[in-house]
C-alpha atoms as a PDB file:
ATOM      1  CA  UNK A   1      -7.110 -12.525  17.784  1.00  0.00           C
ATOM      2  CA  UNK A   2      -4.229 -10.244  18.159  1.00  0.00           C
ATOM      3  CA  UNK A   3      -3.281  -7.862  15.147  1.00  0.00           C
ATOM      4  CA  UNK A   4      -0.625  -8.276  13.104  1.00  0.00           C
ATOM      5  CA  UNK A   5       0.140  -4.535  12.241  1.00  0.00           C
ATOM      6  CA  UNK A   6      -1.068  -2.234  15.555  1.00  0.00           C
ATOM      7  CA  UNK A   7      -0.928   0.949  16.432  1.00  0.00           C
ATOM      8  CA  UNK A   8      -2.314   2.707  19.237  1.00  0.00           C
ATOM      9  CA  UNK A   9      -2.596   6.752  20.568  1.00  0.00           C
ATOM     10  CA  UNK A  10       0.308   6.579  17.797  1.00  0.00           C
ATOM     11  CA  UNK A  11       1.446  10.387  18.129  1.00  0.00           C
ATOM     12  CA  UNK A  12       4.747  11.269  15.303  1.00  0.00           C
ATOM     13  CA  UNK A  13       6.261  14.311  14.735  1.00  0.00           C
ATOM     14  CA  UNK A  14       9.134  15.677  12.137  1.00  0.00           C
ATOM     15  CA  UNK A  15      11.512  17.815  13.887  1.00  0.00           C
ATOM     16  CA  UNK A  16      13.784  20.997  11.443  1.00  0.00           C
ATOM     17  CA  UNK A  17      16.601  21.216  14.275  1.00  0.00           C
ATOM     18  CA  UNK A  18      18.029  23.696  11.242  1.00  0.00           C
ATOM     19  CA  UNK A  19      15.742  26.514  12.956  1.00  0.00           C
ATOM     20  CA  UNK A  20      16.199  28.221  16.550  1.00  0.00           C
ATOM     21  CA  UNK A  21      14.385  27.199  18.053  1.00  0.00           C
ATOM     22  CA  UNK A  22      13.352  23.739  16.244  1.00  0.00           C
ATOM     23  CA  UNK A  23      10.047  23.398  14.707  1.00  0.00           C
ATOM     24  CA  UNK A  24       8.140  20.544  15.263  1.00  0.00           C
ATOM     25  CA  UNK A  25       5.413  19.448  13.108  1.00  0.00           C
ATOM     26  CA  UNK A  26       2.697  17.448  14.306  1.00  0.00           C
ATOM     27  CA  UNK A  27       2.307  14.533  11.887  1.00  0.00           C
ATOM     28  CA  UNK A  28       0.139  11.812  13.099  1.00  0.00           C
ATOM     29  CA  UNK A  29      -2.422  12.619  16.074  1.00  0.00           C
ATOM     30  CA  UNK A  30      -3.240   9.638  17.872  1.00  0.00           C
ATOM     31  CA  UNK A  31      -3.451   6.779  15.179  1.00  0.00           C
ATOM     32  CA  UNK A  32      -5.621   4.154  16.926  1.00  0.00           C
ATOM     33  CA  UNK A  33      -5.211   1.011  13.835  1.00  0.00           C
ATOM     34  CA  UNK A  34      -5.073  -2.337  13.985  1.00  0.00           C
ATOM     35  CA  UNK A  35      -4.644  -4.807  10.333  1.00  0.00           C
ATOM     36  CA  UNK A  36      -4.617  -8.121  10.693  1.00  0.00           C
ATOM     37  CA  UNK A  37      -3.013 -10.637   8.960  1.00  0.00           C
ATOM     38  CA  UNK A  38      -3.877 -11.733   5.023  1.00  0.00           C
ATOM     39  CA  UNK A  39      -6.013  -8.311   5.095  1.00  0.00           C
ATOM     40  CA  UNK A  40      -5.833  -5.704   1.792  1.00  0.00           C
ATOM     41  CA  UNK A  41      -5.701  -2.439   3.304  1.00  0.00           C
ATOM     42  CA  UNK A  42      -6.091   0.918   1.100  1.00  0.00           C
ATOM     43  CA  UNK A  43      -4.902   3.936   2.975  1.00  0.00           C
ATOM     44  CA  UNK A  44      -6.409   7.276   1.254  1.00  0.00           C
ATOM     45  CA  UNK A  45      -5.713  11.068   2.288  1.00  0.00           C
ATOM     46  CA  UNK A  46      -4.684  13.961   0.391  1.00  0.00           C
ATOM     47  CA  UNK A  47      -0.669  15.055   0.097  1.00  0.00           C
ATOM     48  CA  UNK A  48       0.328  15.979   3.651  1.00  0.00           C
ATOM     49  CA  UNK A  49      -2.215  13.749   5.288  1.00  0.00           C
ATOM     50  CA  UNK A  50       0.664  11.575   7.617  1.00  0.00           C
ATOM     51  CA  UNK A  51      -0.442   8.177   4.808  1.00  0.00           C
ATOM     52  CA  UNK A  52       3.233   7.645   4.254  1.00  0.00           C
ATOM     53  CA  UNK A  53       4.552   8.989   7.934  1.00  0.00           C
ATOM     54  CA  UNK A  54       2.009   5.535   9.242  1.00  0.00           C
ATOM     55  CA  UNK A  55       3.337   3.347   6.245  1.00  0.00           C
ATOM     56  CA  UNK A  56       6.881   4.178   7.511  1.00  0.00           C
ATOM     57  CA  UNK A  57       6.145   3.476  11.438  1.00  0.00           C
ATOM     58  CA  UNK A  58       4.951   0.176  10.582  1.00  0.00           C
ATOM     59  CA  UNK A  59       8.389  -0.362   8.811  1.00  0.00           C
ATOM     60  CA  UNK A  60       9.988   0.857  11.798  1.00  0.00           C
ATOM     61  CA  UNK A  61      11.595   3.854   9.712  1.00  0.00           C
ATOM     62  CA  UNK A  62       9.735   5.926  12.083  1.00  0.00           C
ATOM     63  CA  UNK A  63       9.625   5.677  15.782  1.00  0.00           C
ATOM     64  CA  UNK A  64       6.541   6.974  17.922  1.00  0.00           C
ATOM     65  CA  UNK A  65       6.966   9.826  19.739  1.00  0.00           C
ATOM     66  CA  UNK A  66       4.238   8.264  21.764  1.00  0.00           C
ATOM     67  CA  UNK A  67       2.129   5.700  22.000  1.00  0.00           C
ATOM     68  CA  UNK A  68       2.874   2.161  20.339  1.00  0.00           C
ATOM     69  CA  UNK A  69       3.155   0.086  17.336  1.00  0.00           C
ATOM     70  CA  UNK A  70       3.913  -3.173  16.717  1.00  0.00           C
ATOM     71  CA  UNK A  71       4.603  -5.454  14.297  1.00  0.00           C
ATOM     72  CA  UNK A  72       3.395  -9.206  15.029  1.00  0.00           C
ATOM     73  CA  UNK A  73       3.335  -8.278  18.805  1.00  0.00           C
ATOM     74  CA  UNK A  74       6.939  -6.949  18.482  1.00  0.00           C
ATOM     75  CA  UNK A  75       7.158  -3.180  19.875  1.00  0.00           C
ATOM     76  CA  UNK A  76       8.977  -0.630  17.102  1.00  0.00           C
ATOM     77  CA  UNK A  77      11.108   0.947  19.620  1.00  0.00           C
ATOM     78  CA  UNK A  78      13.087  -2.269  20.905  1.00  0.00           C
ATOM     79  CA  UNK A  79      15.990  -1.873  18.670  1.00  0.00           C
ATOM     80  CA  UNK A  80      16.307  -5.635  18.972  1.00  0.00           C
ATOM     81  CA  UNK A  81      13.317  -5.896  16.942  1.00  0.00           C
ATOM     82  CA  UNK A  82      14.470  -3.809  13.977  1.00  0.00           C
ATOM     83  CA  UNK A  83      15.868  -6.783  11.674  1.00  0.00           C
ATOM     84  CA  UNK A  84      13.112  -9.361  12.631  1.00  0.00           C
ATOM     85  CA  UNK A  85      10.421  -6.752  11.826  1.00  0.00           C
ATOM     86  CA  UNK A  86      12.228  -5.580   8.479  1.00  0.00           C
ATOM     87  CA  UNK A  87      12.268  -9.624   6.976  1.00  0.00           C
ATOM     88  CA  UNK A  88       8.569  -9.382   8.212  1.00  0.00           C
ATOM     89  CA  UNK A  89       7.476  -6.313   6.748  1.00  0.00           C
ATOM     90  CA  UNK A  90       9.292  -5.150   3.595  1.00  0.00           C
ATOM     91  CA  UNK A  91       8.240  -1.607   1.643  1.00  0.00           C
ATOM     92  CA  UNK A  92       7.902  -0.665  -1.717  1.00  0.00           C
ATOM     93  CA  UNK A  93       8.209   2.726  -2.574  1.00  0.00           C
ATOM     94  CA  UNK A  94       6.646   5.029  -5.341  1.00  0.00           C
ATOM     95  CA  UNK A  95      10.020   5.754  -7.641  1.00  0.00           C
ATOM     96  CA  UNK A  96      11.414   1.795  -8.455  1.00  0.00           C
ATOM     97  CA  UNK A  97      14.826   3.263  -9.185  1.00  0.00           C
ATOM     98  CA  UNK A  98      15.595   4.216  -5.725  1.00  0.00           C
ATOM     99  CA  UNK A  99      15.018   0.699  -4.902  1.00  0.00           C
ATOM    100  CA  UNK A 100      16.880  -1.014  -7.623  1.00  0.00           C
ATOM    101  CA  UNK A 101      20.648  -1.092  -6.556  1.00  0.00           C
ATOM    102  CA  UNK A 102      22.203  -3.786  -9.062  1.00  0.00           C
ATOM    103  CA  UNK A 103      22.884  -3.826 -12.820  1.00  0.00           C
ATOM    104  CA  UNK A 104      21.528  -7.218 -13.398  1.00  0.00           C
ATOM    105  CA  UNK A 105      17.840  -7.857 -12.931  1.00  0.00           C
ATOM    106  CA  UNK A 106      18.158 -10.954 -10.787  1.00  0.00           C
ATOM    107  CA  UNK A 107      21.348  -9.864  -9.206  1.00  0.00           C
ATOM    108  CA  UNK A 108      19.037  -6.793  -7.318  1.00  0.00           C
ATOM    109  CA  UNK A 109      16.917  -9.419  -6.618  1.00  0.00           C
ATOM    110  CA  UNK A 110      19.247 -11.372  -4.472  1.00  0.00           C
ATOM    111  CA  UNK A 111      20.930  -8.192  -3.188  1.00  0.00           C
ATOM    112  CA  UNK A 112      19.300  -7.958   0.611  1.00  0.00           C
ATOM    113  CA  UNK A 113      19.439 -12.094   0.923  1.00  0.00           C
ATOM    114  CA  UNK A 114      23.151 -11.847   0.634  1.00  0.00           C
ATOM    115  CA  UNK A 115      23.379  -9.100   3.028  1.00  0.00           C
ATOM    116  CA  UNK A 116      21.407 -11.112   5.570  1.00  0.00           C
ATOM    117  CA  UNK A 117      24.031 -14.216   4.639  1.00  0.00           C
ATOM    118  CA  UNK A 118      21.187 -16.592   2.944  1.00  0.00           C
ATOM    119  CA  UNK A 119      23.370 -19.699   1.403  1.00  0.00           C
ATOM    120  CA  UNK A 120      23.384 -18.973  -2.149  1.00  0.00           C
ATOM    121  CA  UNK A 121      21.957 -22.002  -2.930  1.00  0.00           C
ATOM    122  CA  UNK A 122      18.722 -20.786  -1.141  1.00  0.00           C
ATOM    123  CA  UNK A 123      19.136 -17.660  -3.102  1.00  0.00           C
ATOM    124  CA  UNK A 124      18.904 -18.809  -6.253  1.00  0.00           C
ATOM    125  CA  UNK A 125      15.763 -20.783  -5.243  1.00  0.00           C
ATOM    126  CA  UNK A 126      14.340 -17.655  -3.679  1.00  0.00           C
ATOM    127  CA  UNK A 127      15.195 -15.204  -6.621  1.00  0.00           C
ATOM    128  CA  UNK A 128      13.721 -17.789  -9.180  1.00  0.00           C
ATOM    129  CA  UNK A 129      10.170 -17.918  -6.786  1.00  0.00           C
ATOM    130  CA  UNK A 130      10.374 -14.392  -6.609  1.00  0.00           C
ATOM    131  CA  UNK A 131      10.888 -13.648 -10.378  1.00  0.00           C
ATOM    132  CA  UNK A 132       8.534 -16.245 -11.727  1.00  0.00           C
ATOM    133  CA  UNK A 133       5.970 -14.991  -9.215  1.00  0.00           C
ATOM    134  CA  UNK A 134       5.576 -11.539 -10.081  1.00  0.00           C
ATOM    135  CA  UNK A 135       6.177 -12.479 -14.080  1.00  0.00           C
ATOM    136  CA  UNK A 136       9.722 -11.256 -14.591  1.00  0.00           C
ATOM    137  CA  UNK A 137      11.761 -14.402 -14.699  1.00  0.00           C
ATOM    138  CA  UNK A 138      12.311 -14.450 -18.302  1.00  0.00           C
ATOM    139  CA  UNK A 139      14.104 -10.731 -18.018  1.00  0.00           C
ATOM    140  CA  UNK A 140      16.450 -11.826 -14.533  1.00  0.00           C
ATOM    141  CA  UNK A 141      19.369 -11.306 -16.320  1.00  0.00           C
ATOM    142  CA  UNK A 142      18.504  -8.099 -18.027  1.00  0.00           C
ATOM    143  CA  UNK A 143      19.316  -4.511 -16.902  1.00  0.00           C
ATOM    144  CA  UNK A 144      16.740  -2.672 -15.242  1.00  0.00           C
ATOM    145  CA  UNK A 145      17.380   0.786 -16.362  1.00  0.00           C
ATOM    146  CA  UNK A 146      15.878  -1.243 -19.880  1.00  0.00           C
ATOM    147  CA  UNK A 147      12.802  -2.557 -18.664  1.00  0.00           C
ATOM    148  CA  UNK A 148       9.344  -0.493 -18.392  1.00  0.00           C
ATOM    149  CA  UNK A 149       7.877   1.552 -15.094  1.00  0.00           C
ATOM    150  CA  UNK A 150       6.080  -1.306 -14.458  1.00  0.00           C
ATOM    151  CA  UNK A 151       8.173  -3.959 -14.904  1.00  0.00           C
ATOM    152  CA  UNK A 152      10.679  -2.107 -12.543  1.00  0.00           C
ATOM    153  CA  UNK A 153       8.335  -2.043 -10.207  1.00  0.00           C
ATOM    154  CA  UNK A 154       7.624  -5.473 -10.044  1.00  0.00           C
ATOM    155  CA  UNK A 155      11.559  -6.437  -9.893  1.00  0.00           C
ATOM    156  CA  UNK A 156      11.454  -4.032  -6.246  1.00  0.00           C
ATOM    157  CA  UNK A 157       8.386  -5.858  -5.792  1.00  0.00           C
ATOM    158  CA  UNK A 158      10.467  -9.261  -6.240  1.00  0.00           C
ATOM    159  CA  UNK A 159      13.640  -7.581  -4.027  1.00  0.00           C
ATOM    160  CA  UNK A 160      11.066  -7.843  -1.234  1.00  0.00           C
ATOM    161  CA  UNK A 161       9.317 -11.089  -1.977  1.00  0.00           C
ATOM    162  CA  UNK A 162      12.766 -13.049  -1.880  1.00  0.00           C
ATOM    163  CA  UNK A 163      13.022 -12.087   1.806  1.00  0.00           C
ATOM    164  CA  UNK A 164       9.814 -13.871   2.872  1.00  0.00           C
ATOM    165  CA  UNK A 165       7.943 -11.128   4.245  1.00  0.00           C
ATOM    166  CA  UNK A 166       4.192 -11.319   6.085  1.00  0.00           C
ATOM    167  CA  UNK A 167       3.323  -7.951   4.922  1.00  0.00           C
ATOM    168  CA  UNK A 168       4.220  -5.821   2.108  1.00  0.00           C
ATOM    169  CA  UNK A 169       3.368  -1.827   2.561  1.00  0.00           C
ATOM    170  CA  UNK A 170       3.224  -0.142  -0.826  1.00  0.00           C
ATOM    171  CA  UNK A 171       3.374   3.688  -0.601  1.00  0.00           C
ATOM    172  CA  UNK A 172       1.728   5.046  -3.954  1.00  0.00           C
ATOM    173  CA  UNK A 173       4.064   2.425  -6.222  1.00  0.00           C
ATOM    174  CA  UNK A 174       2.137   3.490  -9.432  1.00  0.00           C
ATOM    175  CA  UNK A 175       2.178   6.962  -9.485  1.00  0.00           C
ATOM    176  CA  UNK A 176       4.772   6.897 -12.077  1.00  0.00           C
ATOM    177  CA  UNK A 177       3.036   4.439 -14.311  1.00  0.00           C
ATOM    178  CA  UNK A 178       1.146   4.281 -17.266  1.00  0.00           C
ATOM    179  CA  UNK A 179      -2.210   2.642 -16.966  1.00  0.00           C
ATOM    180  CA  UNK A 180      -0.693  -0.891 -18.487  1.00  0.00           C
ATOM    181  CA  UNK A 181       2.036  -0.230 -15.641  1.00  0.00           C
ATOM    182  CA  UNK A 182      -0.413  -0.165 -13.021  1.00  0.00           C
ATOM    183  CA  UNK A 183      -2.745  -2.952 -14.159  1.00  0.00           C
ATOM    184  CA  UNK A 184       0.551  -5.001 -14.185  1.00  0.00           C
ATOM    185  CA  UNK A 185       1.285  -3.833 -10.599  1.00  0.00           C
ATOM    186  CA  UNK A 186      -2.210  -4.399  -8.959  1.00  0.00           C
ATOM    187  CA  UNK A 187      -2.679  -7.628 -10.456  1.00  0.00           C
ATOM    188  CA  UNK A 188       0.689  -8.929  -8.405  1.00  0.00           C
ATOM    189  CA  UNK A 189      -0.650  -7.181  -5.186  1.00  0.00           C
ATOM    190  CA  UNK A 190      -3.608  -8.837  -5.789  1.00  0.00           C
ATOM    191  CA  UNK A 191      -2.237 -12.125  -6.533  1.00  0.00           C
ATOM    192  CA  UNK A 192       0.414 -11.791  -3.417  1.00  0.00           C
ATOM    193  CA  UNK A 193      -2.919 -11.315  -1.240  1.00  0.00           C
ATOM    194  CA  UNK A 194      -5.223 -13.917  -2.396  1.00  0.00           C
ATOM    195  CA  UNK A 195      -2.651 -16.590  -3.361  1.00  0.00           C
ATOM    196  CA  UNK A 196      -0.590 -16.383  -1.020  1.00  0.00           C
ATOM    197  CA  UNK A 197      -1.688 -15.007   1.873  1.00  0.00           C
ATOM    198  CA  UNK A 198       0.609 -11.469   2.171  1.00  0.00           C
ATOM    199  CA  UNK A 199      -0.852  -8.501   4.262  1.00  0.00           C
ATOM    200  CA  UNK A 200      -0.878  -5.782   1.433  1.00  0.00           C
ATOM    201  CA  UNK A 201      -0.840  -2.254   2.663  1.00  0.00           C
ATOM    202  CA  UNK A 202      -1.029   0.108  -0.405  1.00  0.00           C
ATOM    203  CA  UNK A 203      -0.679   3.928  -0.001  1.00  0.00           C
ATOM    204  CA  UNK A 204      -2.815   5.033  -3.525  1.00  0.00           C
ATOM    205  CA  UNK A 205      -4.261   8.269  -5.223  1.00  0.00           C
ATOM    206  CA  UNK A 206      -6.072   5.975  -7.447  1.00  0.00           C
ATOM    207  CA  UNK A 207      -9.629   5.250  -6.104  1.00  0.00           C
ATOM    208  CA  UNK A 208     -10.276   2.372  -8.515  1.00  0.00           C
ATOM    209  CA  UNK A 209      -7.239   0.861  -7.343  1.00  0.00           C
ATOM    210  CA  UNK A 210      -8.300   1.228  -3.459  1.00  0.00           C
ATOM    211  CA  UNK A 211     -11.604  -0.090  -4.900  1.00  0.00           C
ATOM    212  CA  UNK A 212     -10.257  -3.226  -5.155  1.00  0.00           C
ATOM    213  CA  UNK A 213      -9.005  -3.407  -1.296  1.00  0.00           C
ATOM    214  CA  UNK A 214     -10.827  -5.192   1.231  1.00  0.00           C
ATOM    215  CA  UNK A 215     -11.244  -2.102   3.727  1.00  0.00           C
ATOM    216  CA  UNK A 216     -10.281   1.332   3.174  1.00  0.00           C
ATOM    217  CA  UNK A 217      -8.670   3.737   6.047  1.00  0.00           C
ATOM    218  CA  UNK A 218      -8.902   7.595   5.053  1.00  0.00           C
ATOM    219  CA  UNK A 219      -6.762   9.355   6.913  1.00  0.00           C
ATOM    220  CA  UNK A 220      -6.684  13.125   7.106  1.00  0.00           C
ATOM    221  CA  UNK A 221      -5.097  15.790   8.753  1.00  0.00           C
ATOM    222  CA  UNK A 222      -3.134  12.940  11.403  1.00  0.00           C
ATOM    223  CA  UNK A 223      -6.192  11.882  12.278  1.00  0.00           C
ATOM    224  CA  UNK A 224      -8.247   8.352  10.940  1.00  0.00           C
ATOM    225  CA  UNK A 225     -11.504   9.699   9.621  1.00  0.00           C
ATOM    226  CA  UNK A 226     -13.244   7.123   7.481  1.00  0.00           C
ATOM    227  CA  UNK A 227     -12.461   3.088   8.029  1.00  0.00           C
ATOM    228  CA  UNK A 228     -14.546   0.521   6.452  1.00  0.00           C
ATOM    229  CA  UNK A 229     -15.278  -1.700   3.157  1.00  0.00           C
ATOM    230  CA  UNK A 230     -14.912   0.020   0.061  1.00  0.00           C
ATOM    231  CA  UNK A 231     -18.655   0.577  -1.126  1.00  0.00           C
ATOM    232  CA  UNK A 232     -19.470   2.086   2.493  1.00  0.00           C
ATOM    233  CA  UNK A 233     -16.617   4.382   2.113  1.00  0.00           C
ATOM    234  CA  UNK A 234     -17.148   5.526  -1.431  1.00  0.00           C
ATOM    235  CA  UNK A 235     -21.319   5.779  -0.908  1.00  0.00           C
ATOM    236  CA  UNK A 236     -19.746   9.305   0.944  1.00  0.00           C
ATOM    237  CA  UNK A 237     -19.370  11.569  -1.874  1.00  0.00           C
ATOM    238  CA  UNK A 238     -19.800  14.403  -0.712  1.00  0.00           C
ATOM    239  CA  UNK A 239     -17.330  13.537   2.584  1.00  0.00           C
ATOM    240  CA  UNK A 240     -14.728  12.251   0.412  1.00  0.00           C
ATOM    241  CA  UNK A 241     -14.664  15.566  -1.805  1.00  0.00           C
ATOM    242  CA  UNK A 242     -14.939  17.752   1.429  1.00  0.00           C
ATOM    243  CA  UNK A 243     -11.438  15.952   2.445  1.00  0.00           C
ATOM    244  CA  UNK A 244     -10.027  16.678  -0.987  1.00  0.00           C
ATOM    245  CA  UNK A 245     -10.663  12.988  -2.383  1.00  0.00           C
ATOM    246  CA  UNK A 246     -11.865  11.809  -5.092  1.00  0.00           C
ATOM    247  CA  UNK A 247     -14.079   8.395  -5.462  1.00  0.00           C
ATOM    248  CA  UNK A 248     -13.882   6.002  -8.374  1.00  0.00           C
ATOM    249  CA  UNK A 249     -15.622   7.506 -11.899  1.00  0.00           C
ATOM    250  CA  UNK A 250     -18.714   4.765 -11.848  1.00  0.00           C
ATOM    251  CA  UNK A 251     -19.401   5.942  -8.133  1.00  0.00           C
ATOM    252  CA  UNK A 252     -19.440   9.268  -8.992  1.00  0.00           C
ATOM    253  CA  UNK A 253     -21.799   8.760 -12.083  1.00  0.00           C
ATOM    254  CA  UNK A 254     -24.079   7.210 -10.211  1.00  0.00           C
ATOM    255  CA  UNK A 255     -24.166   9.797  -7.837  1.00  0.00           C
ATOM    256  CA  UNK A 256     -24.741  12.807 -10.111  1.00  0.00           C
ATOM    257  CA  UNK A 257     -27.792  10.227 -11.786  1.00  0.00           C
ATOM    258  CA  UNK A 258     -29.262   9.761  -8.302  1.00  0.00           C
ATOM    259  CA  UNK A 259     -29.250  13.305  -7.643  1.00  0.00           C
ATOM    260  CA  UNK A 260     -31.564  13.623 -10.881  1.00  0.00           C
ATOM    261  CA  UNK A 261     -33.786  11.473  -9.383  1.00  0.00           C
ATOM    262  CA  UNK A 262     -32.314   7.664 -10.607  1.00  0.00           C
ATOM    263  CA  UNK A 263     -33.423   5.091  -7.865  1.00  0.00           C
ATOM    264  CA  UNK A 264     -30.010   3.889  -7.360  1.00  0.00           C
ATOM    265  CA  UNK A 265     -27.705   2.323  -5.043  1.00  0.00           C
ATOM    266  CA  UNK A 266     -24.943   4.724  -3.405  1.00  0.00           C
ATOM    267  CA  UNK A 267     -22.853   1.860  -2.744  1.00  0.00           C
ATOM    268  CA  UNK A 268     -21.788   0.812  -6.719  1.00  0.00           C
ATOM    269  CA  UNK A 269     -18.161   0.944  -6.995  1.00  0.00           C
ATOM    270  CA  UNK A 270     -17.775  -1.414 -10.497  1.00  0.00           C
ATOM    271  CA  UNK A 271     -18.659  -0.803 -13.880  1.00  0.00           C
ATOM    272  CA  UNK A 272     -20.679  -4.072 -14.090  1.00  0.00           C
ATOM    273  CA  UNK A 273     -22.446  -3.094 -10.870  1.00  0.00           C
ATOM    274  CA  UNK A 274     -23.049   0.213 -12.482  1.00  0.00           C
ATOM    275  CA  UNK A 275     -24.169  -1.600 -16.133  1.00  0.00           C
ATOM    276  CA  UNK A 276     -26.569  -3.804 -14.165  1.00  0.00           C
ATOM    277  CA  UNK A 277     -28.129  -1.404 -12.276  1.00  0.00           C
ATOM    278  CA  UNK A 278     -28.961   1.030 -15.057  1.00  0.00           C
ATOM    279  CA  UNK A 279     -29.875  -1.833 -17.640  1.00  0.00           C
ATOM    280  CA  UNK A 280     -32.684  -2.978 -14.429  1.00  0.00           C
ATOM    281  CA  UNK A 281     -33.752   0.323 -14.263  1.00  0.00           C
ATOM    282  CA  UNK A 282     -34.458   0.649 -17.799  1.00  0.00           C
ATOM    283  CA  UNK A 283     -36.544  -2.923 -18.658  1.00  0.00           C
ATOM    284  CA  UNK A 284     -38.808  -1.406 -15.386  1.00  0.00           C
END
């Protein structure tokens, strides 16, 4: 089965042409990555790590500077490709604001279906599915600088639903939330995967939120160092803190325990796996 998001000896590099001669700096080392499609993705590395730089190739912001990528078996660098892989992968940035373009809630909504000439009738259809699906259609004709961190969030979150896209790559979009914020965000990624089916790609400093993925890529220094299932990437504490990582609170309990001698798994990642194990451990 052919992947839907691939990338292969993906080399990318950010050129300052300001100094003489231009520095180039080495982003992403050979990327080798394939996601297919309906998969939850986490991608975790520390600031500087090239998370975002990948996010953005996959959008076709970036171009390689070798190697390839493509986007349901279209290739990135075939300008021809640009719009069709835009409508199929759409990205949702950390600050809502610099996605939110319109004064009226449901008016931003609708504001990249009229540029790509949608008849309005479908774009009232689509901005009411969009709305209603990620729980905002009771504010669509309120102003967004009004509404919460979260519930701007899930208005950009809308802007890119109403285009009908396969994938959705989310690059940290609850950094700037409060922790009702980012429940409120995670529970539409989540119900955008299950539900319906949408690759989800989510950039994230939060480990319980990459916790909830259904394989994690840790990427550091350019390079792809850790790529598996959640519980086998967290059960490596003492990697993930070398790289400058954290791993989610429960995991981290249960390591210090273990290391005072507690016969437990390394591979808890949930407070009720956590609470079960303990409660076992103390009836023996």
């Amino acid at each position: 089965m052919s992947s839907f998001l691939h990338a292969e000896k993906l080399y990318f590099s950010y050129v300052n042409d300001i100094e003489d001669p231009p520095v180039r700096n080495e982003v992403l080392k050979g990327i080798d990555l394939d996601i297919q499609k309906g998969e939850f993705v986490a991608v975790l590395g520390h600031n500087g790590s090239g998370k975002s730089t990948l996010a953005k190739c996959f959008n076709a912001i970036n171009l390689p500077e070798s190697g390839i990528v493509t986007v349901d078996g279209m290739d990135t660098k075939d300008e021809a490709n640009l719009l069709p892989i835009r409508q199929r992968v759409g990205m949702v940035f950390q600050n809502p604001d610099n996605q939110i373009v319109a004064t009226i809630v449901e008016e931003d909504v609708a504001f990249a279906l009229e540029n790509m000439g949608v008849e309005p009738k479908e774009i009232r259809r689509r901005v009411d599915e969009a709305l209603k699906t990620v729980d905002m259609y009771d504010y669509r004709m309120h102003a967004p600088h009004k509404l919460s961190g979260g519930q701007k969030q899930r208005v950009a979150i809308a802007g890119i639903l109403a285009m009908r896209p396969d994938c959705i790559l989310l690059d940290e979009p609850t950094a700037m939330l409060d922790p009702q914020g980012r429940a409120e965000v995670m529970n539409t990624i989540k119900q955008l995967n299950r539900e319906q089916g949408v690759t989800i790609v989510l950039i994230t400093h939060y480990m319980e939120e990459a916790a909830q993925a259904d394989r994690i890529v840790v990427i550091d220094g350019g390079e792809i160092v850790l790529d598996n299932v959640p519980k086998k990437v967290f059960s490596q504490v003492e990697t993930m803190k070398h790289l400058g990582l954290d791993v989610p609170q429960v995991t981290e309990l249960v390591w210090e325990l273990k290391k005072e001698g507690w016969p437990l798994s390394t591979e808890i990642i949930t407070e009720d796996e956590c609470v079960q194990a303990i409660a076992e451990i103390l009836k023996a």
